[in-house]
C-alpha atoms as a PDB file:
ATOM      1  CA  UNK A   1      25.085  22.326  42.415  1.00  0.00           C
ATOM      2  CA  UNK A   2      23.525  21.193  39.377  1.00  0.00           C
ATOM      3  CA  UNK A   3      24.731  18.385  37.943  1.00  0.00           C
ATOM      4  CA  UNK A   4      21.630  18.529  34.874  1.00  0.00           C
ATOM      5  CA  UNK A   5      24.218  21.696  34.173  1.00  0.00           C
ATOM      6  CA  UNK A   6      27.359  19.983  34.760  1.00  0.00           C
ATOM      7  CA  UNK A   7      26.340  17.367  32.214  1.00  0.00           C
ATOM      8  CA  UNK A   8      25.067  19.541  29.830  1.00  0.00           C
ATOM      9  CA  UNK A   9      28.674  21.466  29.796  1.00  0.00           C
ATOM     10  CA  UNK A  10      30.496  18.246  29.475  1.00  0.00           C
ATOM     11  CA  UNK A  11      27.956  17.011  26.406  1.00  0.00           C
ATOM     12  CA  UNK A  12      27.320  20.303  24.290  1.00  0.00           C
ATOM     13  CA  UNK A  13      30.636  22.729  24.976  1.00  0.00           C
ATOM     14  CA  UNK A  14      32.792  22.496  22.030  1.00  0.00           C
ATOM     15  CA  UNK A  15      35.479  24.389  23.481  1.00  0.00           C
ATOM     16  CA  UNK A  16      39.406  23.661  23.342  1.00  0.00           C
ATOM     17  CA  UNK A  17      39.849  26.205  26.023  1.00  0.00           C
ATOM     18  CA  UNK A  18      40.554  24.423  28.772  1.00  0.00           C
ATOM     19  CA  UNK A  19      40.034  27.301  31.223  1.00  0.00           C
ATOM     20  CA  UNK A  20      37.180  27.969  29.490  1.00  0.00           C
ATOM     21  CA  UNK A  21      35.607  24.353  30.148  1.00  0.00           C
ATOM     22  CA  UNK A  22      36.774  25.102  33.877  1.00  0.00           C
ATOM     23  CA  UNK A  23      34.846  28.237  34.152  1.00  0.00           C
ATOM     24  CA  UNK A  24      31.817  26.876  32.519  1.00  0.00           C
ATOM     25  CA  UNK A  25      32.032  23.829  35.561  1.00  0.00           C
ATOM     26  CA  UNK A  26      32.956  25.797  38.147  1.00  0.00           C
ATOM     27  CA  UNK A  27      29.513  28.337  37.205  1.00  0.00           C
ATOM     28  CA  UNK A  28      27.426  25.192  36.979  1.00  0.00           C
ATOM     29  CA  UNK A  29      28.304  23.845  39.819  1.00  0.00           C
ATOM     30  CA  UNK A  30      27.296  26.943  41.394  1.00  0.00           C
ATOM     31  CA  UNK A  31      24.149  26.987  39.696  1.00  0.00           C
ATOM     32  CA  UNK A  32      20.234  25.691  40.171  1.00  0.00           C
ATOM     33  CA  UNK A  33      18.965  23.417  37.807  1.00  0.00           C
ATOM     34  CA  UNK A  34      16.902  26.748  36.270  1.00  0.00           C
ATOM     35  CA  UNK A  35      20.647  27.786  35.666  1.00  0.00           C
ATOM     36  CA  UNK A  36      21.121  30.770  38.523  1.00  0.00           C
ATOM     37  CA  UNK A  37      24.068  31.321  40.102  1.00  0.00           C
ATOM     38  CA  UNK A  38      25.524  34.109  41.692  1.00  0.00           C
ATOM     39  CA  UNK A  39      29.174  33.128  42.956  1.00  0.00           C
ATOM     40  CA  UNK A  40      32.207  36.137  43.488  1.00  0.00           C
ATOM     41  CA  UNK A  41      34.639  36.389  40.655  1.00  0.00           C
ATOM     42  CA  UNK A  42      36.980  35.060  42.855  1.00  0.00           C
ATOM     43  CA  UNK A  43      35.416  31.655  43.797  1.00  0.00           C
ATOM     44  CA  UNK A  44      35.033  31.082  40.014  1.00  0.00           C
ATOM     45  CA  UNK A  45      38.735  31.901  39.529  1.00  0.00           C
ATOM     46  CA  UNK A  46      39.765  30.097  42.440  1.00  0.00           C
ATOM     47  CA  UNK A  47      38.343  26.826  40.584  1.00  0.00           C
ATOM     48  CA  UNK A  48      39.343  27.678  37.005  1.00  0.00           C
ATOM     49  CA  UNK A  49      42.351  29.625  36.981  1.00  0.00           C
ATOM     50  CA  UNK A  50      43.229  33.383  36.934  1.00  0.00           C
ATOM     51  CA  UNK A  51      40.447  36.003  37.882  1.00  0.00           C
ATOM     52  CA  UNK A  52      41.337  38.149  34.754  1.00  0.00           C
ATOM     53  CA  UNK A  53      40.725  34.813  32.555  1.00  0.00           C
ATOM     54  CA  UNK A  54      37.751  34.100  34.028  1.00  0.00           C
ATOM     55  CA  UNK A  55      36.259  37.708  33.720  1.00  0.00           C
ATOM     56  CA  UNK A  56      37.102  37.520  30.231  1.00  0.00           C
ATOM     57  CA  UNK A  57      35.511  34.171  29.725  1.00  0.00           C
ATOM     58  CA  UNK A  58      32.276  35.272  31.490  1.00  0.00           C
ATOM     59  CA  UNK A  59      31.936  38.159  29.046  1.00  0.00           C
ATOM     60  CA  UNK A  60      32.684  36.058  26.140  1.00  0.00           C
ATOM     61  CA  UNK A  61      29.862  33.807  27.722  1.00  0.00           C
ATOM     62  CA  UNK A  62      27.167  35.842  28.231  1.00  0.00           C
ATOM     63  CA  UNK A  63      27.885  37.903  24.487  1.00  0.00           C
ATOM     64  CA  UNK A  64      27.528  34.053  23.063  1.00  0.00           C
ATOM     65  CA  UNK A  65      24.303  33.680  25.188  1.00  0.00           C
END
């Protein structure tokens, strides 16, 4: 878990999504502080919603950069 992450989602994400924000939370919390994470689909959906959100959110993501 890194909460350097965790903080950084809740200070800079300007998202109304609220899945979204969940996502982004649930993959930092995941994550090293250098930002690496490698957690199923399924463990990210089971924190932030519906796997078919989250897939789409996760492309979305990593398009944005």
């Amino acid at each position: 878990m890194s909460i350097k992450l965790i903080h950084n989602v809740w200070e800079d994400t300007k998202t109304t999504d609220q899945i979204e924000l969940l996502a982004m939370l649930a993959l930092a919390d995941f994550s090293n502080d250098e930002g690496c994470c490698y957690p199923w689909m399924k463990t990210i959906a089971r924190k932030a919603q519906r796997e078919q959100s989250v897939r789409r959110i996760i492309v979305r993501l990593i398009e944005t950069g």
